[in-house]
PDB file of N, CA and C in Angstrom:
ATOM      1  N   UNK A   1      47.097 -32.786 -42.181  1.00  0.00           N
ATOM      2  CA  UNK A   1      47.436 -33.747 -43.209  1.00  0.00           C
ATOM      3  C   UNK A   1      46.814 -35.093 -42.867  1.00  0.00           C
ATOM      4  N   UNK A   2      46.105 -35.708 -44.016  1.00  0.00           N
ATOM      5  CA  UNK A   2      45.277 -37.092 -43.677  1.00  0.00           C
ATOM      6  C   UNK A   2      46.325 -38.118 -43.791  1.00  0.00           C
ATOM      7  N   UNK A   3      46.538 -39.216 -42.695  1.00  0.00           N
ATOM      8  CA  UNK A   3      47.228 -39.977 -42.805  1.00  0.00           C
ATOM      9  C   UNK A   3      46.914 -40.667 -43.795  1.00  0.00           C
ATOM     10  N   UNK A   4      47.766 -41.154 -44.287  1.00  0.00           N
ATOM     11  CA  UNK A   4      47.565 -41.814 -45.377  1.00  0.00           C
ATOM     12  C   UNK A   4      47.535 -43.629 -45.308  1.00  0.00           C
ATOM     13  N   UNK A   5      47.802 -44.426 -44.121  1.00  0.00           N
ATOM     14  CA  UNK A   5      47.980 -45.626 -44.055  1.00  0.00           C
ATOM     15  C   UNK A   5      46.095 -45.751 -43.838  1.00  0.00           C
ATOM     16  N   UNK A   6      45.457 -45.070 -43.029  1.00  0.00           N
ATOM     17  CA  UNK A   6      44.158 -44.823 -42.699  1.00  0.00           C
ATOM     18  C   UNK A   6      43.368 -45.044 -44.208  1.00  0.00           C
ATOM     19  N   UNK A   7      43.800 -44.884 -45.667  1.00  0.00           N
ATOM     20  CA  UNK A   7      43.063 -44.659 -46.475  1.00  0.00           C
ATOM     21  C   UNK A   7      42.454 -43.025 -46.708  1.00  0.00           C
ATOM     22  N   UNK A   8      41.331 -43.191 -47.831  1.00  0.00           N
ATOM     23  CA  UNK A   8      40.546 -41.781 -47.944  1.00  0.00           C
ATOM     24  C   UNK A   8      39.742 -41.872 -46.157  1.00  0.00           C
ATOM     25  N   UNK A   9      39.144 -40.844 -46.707  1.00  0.00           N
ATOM     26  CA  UNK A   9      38.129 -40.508 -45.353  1.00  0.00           C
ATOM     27  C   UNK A   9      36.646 -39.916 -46.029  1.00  0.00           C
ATOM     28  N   UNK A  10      35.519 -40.564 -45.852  1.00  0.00           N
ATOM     29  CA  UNK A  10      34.527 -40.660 -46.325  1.00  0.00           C
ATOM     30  C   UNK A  10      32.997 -40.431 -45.795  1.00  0.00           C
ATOM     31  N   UNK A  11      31.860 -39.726 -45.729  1.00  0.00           N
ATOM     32  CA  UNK A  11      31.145 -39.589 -45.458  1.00  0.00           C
ATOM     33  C   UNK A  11      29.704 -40.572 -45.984  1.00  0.00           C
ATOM     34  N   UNK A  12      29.275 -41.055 -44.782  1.00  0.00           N
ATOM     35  CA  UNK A  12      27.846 -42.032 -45.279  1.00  0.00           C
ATOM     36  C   UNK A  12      27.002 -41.317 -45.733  1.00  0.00           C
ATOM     37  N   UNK A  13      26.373 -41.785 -46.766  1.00  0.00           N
ATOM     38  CA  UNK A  13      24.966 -40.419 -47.281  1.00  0.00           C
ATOM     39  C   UNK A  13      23.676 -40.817 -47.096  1.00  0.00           C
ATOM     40  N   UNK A  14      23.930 -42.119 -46.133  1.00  0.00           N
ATOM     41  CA  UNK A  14      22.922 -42.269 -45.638  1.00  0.00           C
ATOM     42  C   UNK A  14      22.473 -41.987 -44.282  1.00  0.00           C
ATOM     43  N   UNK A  15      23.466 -42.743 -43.213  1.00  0.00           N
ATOM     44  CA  UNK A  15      23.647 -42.285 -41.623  1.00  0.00           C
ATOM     45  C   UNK A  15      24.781 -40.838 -40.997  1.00  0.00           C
ATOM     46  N   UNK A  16      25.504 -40.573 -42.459  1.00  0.00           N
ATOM     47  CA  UNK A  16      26.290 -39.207 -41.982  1.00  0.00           C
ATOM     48  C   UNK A  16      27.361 -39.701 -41.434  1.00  0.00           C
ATOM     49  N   UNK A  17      27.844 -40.986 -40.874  1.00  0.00           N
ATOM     50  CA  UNK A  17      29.021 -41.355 -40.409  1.00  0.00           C
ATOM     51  C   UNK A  17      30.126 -41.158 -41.295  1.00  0.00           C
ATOM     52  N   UNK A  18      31.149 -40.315 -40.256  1.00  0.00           N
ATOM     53  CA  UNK A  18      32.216 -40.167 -41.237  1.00  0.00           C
ATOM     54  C   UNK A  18      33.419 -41.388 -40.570  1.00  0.00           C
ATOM     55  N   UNK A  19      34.036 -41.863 -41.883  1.00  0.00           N
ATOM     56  CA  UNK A  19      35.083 -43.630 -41.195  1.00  0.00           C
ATOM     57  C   UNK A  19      36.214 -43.302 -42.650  1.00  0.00           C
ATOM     58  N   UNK A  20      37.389 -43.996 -42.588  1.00  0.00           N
ATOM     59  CA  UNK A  20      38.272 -44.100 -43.571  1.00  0.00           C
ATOM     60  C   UNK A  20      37.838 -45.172 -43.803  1.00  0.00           C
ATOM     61  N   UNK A  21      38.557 -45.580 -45.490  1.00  0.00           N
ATOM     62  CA  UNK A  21      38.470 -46.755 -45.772  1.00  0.00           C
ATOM     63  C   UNK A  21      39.627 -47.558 -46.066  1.00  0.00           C
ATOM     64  N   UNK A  22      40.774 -47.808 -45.175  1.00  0.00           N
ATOM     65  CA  UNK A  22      41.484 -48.243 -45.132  1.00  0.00           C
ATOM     66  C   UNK A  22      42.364 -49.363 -46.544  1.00  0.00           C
ATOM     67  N   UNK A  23      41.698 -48.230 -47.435  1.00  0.00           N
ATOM     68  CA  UNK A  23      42.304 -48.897 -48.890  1.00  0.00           C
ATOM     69  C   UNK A  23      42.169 -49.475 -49.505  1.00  0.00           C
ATOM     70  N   UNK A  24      40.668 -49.992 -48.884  1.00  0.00           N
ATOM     71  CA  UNK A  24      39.309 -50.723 -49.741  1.00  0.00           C
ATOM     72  C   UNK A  24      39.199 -50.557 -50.578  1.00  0.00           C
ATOM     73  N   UNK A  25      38.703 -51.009 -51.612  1.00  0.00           N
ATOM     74  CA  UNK A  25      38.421 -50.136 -53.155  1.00  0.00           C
ATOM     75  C   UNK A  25      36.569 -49.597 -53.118  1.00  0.00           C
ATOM     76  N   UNK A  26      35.741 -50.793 -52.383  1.00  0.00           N
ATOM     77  CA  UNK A  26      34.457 -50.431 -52.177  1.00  0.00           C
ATOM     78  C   UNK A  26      34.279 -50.106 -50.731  1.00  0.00           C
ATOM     79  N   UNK A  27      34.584 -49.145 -49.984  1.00  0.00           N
ATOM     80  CA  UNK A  27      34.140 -49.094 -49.093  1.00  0.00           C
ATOM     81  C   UNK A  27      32.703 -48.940 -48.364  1.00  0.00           C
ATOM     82  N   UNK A  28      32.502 -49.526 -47.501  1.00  0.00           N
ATOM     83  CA  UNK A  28      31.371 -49.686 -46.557  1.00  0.00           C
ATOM     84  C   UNK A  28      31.343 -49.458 -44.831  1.00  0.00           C
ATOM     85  N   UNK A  29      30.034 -48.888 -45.028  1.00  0.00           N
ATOM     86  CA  UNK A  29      30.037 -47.685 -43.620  1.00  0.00           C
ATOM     87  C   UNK A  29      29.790 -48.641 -42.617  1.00  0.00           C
ATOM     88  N   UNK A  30      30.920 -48.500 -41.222  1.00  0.00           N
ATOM     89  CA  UNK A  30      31.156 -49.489 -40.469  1.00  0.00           C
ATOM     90  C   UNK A  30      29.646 -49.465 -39.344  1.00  0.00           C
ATOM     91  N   UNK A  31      29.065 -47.625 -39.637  1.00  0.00           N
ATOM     92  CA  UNK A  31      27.292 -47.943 -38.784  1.00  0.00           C
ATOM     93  C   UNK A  31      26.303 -48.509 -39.415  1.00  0.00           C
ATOM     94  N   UNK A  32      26.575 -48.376 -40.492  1.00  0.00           N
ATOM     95  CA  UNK A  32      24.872 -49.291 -41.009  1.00  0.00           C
ATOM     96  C   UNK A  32      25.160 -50.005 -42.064  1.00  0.00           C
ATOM     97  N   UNK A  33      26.368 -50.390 -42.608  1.00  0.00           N
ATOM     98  CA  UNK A  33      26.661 -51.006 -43.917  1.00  0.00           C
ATOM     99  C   UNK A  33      26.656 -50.812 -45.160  1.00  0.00           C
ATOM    100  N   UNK A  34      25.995 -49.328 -45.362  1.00  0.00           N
ATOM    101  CA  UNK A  34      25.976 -48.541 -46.712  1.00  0.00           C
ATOM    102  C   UNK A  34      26.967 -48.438 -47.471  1.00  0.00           C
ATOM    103  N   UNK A  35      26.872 -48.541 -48.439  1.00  0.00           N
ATOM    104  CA  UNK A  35      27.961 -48.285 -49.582  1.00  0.00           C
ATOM    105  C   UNK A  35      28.123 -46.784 -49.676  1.00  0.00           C
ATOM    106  N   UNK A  36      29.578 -46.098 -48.997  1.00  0.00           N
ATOM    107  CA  UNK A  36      30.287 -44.996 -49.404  1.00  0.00           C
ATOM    108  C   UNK A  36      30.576 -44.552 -50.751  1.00  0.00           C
ATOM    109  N   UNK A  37      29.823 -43.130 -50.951  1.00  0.00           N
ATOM    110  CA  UNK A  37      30.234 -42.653 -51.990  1.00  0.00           C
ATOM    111  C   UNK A  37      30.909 -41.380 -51.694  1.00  0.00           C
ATOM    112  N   UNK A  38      30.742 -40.333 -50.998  1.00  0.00           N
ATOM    113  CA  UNK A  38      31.153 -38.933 -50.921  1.00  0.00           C
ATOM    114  C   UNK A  38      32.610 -39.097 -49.829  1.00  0.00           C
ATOM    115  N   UNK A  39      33.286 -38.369 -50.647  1.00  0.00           N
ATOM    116  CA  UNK A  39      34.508 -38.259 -49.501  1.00  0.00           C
ATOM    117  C   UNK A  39      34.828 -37.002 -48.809  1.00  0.00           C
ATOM    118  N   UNK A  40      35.364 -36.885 -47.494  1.00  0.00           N
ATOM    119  CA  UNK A  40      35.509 -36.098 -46.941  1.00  0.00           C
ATOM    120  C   UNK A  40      36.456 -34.756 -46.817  1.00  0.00           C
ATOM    121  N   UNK A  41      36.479 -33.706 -46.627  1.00  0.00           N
ATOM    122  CA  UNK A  41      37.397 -33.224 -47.457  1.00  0.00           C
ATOM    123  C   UNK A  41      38.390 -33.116 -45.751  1.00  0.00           C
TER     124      UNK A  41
END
């Protein structure tokens, strides 16, 4: 079960880093700064 205080959990589609986004509405990938689109299942 994904915690939920953590936010979604999201994959970069650019560097592959997977990070939550702590409830951001735009999240951004904490390795290279990319804008997150795909989430993790």
């Amino acid at each position: 079960m994904a915690q939920t205080k953590l936010g979604k959990k999201h994959i970069c589609e650019s560097c592959g880093t997977k990070f939550y986004d702590f409830g951001k509405p735009n999240p951004v990938c904490p390795s290279c700064g990319a804008q997150a689109e795909g989430e993790a299942s």
